[in-house]
PDB file of N, CA and C in Angstrom:
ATOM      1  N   UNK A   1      34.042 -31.147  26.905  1.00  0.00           N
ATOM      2  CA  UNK A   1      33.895 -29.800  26.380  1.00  0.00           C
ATOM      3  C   UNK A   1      32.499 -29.652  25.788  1.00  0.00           C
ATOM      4  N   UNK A   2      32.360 -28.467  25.891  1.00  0.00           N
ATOM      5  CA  UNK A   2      30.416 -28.241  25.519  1.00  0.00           C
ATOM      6  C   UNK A   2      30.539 -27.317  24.353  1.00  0.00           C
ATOM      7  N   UNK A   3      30.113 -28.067  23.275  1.00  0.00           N
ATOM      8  CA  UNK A   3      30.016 -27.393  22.070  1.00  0.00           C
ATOM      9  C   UNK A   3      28.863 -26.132  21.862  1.00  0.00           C
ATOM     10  N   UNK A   4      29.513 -25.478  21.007  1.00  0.00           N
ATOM     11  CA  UNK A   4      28.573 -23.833  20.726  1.00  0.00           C
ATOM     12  C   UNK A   4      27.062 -24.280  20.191  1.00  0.00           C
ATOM     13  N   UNK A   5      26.189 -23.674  20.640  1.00  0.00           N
ATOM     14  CA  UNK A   5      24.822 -23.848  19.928  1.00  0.00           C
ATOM     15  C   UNK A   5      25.389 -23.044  18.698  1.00  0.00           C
ATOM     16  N   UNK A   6      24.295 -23.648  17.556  1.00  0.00           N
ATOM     17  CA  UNK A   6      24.377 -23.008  15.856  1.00  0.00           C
ATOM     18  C   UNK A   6      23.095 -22.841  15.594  1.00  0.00           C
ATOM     19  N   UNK A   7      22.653 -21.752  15.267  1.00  0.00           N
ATOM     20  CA  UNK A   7      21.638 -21.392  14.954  1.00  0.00           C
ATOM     21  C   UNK A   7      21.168 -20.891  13.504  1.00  0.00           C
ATOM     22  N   UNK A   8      21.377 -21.706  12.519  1.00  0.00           N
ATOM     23  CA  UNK A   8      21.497 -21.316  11.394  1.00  0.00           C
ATOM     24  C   UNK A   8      20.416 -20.393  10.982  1.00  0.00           C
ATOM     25  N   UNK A   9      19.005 -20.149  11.403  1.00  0.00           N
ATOM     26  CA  UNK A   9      18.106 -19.472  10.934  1.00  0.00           C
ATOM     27  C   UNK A   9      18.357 -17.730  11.247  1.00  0.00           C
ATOM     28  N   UNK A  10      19.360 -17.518  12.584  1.00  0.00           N
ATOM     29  CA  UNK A  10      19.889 -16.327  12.354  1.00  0.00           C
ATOM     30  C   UNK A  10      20.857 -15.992  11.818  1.00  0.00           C
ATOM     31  N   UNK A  11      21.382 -16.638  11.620  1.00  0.00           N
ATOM     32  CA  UNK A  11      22.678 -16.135  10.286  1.00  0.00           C
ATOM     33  C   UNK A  11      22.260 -15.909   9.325  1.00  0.00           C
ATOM     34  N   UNK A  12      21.082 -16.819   8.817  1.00  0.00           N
ATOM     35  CA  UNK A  12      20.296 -16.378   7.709  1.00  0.00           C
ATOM     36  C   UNK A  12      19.424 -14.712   8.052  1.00  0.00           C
ATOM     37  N   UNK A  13      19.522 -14.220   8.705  1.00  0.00           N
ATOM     38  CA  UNK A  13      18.866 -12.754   8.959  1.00  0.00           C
ATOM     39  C   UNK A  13      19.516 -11.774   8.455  1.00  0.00           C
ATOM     40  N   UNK A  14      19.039 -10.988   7.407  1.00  0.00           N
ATOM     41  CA  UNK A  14      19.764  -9.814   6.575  1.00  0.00           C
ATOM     42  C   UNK A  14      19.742  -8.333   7.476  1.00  0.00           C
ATOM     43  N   UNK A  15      20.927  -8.038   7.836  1.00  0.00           N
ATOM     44  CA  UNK A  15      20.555  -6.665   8.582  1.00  0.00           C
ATOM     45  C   UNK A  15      20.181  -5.518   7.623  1.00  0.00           C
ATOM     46  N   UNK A  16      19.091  -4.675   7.138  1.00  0.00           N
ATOM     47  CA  UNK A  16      19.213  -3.586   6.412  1.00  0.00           C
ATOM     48  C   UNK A  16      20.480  -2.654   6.411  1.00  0.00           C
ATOM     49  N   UNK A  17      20.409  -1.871   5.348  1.00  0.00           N
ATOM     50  CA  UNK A  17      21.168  -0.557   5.602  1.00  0.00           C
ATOM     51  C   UNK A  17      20.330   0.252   6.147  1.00  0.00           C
ATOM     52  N   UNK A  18      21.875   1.210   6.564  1.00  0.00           N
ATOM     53  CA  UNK A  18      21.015   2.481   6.981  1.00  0.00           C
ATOM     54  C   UNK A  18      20.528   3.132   6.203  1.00  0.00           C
ATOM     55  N   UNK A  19      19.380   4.002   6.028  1.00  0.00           N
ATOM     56  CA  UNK A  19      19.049   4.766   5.463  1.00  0.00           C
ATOM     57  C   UNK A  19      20.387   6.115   4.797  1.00  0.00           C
ATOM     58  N   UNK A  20      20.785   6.313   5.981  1.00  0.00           N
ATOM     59  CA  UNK A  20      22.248   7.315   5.418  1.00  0.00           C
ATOM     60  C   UNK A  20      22.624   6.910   4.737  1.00  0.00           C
ATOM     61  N   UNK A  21      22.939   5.616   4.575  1.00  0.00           N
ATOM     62  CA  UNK A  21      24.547   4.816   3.140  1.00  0.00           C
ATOM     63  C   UNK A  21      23.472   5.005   1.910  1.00  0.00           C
ATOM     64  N   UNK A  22      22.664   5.274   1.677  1.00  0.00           N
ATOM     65  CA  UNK A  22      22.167   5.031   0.370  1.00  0.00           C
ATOM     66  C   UNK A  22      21.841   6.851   0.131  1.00  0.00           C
ATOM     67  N   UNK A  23      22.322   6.996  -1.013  1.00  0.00           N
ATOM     68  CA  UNK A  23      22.023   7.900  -1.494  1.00  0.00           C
ATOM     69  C   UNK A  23      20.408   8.275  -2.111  1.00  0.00           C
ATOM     70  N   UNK A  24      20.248   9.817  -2.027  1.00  0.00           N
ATOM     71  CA  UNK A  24      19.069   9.881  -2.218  1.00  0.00           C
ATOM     72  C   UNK A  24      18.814   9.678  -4.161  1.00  0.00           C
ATOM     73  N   UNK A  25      17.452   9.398  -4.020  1.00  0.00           N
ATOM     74  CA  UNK A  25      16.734   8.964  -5.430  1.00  0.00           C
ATOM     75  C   UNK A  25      16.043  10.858  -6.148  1.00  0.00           C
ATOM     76  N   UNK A  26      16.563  10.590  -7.244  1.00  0.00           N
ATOM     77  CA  UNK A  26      15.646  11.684  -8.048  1.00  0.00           C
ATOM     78  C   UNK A  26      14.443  11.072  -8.609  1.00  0.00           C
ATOM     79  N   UNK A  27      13.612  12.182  -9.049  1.00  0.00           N
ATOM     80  CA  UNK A  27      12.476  11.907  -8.912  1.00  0.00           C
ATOM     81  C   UNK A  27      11.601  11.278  -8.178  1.00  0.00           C
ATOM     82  N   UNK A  28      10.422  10.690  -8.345  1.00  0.00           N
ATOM     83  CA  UNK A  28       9.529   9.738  -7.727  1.00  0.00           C
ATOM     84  C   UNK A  28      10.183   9.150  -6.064  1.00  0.00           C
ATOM     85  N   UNK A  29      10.108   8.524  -5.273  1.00  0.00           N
ATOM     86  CA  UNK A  29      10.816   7.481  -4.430  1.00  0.00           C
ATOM     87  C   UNK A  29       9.805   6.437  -4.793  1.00  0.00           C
ATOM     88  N   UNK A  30      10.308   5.358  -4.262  1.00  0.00           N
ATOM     89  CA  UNK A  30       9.822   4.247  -4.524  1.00  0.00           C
ATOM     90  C   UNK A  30       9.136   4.004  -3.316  1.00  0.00           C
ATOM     91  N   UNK A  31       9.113   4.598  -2.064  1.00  0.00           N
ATOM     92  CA  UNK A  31       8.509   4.268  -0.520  1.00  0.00           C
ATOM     93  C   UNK A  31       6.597   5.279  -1.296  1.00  0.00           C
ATOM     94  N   UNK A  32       6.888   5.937  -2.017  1.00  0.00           N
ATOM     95  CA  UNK A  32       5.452   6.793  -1.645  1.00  0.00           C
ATOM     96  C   UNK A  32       4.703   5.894  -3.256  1.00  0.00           C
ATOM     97  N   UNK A  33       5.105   5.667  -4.131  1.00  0.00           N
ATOM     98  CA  UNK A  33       4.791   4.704  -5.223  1.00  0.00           C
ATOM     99  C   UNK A  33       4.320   3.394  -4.147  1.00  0.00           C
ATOM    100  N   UNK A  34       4.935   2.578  -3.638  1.00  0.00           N
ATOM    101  CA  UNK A  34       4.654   1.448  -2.769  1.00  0.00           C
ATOM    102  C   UNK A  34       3.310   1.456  -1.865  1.00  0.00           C
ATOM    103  N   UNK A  35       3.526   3.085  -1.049  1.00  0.00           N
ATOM    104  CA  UNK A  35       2.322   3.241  -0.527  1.00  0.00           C
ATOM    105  C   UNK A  35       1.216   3.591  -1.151  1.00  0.00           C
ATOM    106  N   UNK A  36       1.485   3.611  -2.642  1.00  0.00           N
ATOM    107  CA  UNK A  36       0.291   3.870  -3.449  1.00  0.00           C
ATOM    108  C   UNK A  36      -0.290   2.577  -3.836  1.00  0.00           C
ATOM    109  N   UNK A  37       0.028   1.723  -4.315  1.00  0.00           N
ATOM    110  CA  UNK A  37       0.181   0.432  -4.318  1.00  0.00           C
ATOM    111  C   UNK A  37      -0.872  -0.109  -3.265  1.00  0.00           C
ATOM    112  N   UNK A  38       0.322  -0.419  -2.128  1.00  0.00           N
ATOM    113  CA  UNK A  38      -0.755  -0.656  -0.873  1.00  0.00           C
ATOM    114  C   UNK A  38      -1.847  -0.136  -0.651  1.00  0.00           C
ATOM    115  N   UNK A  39      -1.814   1.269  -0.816  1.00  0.00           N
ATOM    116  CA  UNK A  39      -3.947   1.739  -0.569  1.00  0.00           C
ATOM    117  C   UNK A  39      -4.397   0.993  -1.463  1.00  0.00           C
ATOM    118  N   UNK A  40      -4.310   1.428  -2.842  1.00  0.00           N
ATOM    119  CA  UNK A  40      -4.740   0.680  -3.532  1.00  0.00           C
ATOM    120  C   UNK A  40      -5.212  -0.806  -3.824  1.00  0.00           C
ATOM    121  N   UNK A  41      -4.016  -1.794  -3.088  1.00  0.00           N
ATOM    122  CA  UNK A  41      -4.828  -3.219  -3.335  1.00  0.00           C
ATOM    123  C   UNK A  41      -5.958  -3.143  -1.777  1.00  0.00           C
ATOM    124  N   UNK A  42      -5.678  -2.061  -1.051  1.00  0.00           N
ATOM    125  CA  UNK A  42      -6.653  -2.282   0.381  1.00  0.00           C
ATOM    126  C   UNK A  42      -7.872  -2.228   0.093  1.00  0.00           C
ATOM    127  N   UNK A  43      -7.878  -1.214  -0.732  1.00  0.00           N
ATOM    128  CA  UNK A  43      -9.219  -0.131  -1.084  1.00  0.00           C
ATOM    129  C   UNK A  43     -10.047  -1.237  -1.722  1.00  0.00           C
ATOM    130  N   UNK A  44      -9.476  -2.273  -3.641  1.00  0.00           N
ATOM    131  CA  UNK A  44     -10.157  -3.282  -3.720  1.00  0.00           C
ATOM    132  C   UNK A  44     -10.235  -4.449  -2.805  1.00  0.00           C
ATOM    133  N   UNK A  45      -9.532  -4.733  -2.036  1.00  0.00           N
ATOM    134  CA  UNK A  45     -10.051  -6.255  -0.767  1.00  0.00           C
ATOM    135  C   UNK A  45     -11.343  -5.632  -0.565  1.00  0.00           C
ATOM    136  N   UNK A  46     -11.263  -4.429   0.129  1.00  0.00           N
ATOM    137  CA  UNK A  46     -12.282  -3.921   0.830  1.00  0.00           C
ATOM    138  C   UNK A  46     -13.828  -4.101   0.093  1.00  0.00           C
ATOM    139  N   UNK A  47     -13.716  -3.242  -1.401  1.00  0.00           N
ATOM    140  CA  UNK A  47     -14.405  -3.655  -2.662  1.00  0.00           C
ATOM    141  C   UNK A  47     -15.161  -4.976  -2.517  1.00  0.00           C
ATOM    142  N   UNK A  48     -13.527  -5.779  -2.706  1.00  0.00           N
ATOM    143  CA  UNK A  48     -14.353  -7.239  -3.094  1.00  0.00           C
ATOM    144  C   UNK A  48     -15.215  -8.249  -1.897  1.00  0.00           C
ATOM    145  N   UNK A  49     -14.645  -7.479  -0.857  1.00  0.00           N
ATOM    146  CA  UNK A  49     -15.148  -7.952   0.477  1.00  0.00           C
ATOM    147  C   UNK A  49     -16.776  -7.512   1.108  1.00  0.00           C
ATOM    148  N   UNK A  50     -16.653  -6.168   0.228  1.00  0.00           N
ATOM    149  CA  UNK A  50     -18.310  -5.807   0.392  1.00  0.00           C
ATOM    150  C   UNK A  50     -19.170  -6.666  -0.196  1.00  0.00           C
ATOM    151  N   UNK A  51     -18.691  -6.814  -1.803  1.00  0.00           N
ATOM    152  CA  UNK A  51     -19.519  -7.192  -2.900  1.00  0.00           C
ATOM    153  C   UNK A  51     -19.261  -8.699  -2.366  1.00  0.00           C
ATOM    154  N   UNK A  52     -18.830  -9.360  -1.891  1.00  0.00           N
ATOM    155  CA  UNK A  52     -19.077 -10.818  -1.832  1.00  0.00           C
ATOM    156  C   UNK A  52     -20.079 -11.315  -0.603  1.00  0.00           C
ATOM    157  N   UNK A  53     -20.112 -10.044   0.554  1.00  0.00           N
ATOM    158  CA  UNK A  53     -21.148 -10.017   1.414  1.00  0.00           C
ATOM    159  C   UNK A  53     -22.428  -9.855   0.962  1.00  0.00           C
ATOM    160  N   UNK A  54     -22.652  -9.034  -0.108  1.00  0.00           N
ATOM    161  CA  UNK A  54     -23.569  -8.819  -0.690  1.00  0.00           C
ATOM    162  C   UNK A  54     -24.247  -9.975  -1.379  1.00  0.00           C
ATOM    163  N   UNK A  55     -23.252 -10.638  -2.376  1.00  0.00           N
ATOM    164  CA  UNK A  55     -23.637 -11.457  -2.622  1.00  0.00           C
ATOM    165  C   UNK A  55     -24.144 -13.354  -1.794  1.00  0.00           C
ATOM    166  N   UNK A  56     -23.635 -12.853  -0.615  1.00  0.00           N
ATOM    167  CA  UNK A  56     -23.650 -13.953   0.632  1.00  0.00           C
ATOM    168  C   UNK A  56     -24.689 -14.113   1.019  1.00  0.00           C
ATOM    169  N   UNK A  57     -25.411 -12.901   1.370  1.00  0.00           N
ATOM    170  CA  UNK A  57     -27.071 -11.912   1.655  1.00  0.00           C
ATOM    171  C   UNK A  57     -27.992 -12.662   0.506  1.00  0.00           C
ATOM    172  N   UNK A  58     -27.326 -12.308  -0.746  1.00  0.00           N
ATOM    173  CA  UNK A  58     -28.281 -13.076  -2.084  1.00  0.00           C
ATOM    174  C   UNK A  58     -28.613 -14.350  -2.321  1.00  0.00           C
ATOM    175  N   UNK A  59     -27.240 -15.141  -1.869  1.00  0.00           N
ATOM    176  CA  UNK A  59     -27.351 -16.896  -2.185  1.00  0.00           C
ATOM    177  C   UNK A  59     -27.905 -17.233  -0.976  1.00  0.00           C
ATOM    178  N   UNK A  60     -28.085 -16.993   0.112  1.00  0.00           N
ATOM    179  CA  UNK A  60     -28.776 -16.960   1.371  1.00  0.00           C
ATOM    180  C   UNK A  60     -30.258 -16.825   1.014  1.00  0.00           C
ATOM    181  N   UNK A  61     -30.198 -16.027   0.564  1.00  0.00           N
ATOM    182  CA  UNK A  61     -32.366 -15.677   0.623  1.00  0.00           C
ATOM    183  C   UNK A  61     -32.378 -16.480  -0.608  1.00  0.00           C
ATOM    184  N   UNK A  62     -31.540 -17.175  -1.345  1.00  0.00           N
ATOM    185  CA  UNK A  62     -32.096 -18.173  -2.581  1.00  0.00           C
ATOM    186  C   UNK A  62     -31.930 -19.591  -2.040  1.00  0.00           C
ATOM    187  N   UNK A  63     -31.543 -19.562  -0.713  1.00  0.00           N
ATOM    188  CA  UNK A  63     -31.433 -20.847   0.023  1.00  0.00           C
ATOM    189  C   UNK A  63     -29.868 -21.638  -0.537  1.00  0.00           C
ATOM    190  N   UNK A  64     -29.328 -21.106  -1.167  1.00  0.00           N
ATOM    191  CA  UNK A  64     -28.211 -21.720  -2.101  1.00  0.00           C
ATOM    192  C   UNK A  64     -26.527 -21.719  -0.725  1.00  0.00           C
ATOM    193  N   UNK A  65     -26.664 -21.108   0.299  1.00  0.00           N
ATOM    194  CA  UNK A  65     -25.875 -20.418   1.007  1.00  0.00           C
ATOM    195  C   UNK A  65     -26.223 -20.737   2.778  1.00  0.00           C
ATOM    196  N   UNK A  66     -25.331 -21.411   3.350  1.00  0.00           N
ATOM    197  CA  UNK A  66     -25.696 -21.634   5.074  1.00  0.00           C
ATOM    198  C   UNK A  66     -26.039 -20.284   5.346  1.00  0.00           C
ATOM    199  N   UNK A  67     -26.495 -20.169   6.816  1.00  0.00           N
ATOM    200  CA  UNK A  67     -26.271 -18.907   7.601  1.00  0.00           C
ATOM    201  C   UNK A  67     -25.026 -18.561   8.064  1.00  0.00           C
ATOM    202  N   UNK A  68     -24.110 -19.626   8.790  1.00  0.00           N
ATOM    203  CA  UNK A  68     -22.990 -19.884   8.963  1.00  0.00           C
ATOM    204  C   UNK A  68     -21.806 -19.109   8.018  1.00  0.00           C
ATOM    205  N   UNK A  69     -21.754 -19.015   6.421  1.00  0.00           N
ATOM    206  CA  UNK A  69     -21.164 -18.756   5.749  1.00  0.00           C
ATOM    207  C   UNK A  69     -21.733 -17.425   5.351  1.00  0.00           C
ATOM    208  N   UNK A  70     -22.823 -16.835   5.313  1.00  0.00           N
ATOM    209  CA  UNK A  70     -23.467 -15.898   4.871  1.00  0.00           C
ATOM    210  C   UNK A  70     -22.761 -15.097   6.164  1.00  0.00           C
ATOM    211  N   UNK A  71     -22.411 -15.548   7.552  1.00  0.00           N
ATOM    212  CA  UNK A  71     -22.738 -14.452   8.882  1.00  0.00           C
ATOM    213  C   UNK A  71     -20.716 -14.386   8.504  1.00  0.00           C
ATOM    214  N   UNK A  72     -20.174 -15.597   8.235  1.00  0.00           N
ATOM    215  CA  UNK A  72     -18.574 -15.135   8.351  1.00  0.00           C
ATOM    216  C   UNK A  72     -18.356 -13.993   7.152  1.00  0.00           C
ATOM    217  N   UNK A  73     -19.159 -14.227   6.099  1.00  0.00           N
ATOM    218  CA  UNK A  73     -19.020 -12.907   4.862  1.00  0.00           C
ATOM    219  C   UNK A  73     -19.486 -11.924   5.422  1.00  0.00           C
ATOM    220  N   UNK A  74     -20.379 -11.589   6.234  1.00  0.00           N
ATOM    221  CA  UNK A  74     -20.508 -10.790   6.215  1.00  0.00           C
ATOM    222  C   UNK A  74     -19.558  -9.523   7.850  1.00  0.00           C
ATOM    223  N   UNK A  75     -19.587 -10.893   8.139  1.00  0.00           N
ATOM    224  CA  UNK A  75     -18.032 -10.048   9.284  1.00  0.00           C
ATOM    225  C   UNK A  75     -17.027 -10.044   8.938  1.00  0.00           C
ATOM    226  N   UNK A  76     -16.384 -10.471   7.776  1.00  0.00           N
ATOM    227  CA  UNK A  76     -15.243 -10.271   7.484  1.00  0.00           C
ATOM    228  C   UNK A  76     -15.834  -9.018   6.463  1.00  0.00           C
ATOM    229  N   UNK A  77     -16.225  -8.676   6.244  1.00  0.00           N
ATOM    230  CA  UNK A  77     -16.563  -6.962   5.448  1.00  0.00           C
ATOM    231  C   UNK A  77     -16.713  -6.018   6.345  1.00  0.00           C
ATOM    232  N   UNK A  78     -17.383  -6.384   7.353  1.00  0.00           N
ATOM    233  CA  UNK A  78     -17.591  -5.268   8.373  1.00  0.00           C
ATOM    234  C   UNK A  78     -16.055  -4.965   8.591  1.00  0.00           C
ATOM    235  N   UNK A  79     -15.165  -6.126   9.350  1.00  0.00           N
ATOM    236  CA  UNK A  79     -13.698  -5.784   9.770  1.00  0.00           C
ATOM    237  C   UNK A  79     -13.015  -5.110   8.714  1.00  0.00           C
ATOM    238  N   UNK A  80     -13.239  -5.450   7.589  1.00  0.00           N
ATOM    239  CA  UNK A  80     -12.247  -4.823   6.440  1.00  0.00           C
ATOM    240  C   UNK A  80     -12.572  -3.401   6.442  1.00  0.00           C
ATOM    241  N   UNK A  81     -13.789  -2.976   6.540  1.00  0.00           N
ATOM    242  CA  UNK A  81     -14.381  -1.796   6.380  1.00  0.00           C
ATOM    243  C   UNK A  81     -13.987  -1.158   7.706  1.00  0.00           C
ATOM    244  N   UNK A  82     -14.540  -1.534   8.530  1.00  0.00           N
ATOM    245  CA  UNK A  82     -13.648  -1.186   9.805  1.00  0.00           C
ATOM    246  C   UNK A  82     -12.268  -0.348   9.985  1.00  0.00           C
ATOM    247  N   UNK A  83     -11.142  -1.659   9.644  1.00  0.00           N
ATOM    248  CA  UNK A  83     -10.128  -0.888   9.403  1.00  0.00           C
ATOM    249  C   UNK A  83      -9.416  -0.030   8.457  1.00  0.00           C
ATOM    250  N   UNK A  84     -10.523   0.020   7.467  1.00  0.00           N
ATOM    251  CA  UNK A  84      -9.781   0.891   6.253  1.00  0.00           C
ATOM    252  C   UNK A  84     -10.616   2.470   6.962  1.00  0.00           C
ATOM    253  N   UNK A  85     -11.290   2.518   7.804  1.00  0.00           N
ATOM    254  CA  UNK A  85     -12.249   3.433   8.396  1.00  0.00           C
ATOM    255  C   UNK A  85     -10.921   4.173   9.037  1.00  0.00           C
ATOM    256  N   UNK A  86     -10.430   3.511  10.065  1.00  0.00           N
ATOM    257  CA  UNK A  86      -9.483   3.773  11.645  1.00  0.00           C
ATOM    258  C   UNK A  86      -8.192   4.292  10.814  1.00  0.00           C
ATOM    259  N   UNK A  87      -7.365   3.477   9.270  1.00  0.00           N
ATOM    260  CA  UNK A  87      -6.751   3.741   8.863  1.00  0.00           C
ATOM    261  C   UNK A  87      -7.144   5.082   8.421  1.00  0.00           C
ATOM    262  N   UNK A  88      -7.967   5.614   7.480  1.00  0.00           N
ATOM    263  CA  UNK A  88      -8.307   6.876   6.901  1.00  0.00           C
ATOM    264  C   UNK A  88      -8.087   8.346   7.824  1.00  0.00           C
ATOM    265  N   UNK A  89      -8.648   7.728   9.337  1.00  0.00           N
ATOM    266  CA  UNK A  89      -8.732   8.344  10.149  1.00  0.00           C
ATOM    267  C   UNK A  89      -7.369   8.812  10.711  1.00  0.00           C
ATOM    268  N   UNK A  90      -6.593   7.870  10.630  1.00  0.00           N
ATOM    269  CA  UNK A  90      -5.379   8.282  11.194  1.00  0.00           C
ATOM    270  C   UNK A  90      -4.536   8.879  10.503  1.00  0.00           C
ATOM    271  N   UNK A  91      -4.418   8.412   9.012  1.00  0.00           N
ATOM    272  CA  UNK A  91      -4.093   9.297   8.450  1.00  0.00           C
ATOM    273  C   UNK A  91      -4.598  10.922   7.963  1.00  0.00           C
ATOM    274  N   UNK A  92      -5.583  11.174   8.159  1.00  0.00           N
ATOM    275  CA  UNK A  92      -6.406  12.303   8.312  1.00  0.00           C
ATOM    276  C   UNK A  92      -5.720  13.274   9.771  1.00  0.00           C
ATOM    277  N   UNK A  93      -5.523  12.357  10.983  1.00  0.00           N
ATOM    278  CA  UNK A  93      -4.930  12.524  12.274  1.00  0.00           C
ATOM    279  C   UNK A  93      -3.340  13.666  11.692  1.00  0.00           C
ATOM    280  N   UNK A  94      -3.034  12.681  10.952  1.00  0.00           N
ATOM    281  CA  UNK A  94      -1.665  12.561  10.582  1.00  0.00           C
ATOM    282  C   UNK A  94      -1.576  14.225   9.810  1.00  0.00           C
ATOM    283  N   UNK A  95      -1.977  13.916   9.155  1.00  0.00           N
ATOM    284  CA  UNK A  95      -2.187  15.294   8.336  1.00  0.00           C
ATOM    285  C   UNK A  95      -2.401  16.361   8.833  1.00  0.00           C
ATOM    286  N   UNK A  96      -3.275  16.534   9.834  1.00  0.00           N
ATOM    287  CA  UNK A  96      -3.655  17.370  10.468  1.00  0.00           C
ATOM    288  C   UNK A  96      -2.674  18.081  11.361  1.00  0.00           C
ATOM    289  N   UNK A  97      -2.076  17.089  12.058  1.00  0.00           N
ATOM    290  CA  UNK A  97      -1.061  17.487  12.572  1.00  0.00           C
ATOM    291  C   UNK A  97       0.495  17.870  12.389  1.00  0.00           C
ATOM    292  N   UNK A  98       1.034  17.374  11.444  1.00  0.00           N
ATOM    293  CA  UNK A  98       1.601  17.689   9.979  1.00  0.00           C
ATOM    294  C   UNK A  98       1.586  19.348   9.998  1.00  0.00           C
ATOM    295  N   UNK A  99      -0.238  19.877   9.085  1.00  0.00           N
ATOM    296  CA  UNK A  99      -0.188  21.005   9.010  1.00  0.00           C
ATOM    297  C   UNK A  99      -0.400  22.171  10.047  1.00  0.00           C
ATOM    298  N   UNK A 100      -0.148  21.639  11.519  1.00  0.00           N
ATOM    299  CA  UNK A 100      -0.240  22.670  12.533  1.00  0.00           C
ATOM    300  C   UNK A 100       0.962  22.974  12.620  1.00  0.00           C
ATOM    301  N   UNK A 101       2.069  21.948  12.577  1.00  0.00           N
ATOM    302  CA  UNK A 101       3.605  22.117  12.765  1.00  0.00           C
ATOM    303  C   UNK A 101       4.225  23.784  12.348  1.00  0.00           C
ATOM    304  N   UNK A 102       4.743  24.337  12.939  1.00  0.00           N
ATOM    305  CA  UNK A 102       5.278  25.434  12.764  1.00  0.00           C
ATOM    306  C   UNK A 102       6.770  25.094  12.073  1.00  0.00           C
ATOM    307  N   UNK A 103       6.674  25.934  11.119  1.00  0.00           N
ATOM    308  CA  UNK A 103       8.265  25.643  10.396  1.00  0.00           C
ATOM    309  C   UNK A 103       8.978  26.728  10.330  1.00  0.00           C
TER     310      UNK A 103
END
């Protein structure tokens, strides 16, 4: 006889609720607080990701800093900046289209 595979890591998998079974929240929700949150820690990465390029640029021309490490700081700012760019944009997208909607 051929025993059942057990897969314990999916049993461990929590199915959500539906959105229906939960009743709605007064005041505030906690989904648009969260997404405040999230811009927010994006906005400083982004911050700290400039200013450490900057400073990458500085310990570099003081010789204190490879090129190597100066060129990854400074592409990982470009990307951050990048996508907080495409994000803005889409949400801008978003909006826009939002307020054409006929109601």
């Amino acid at each position: 006889m051929v025993k059942p595979a057990v897969f314990p890591q999916v049993d461990a998998i929590r199915v959500p609720r539906s959105r229906e079974a939960t009743p709605p929240r007064a005041g505030r929700s906690e989904e648009s607080t969260s997404f405040g949150k999230v811009l927010d820690r994006a906005l400083h990465k982004v911050d700290g990701d400039l200013k450490q390029a900057d400073q990458a640029v500085k310990d570099f021309l003081q010789g204190r800093l490879d090129i190597q490490q100066m060129a990854i700081s400074l592409e990982r700012a470009d990307l951050t900046l990048r996508l907080l760019t495409r994000v803005r944009n889409r949400v801008i997208d978003a909006y826009r289209e939002i307020s054409r909607m006929n109601i």
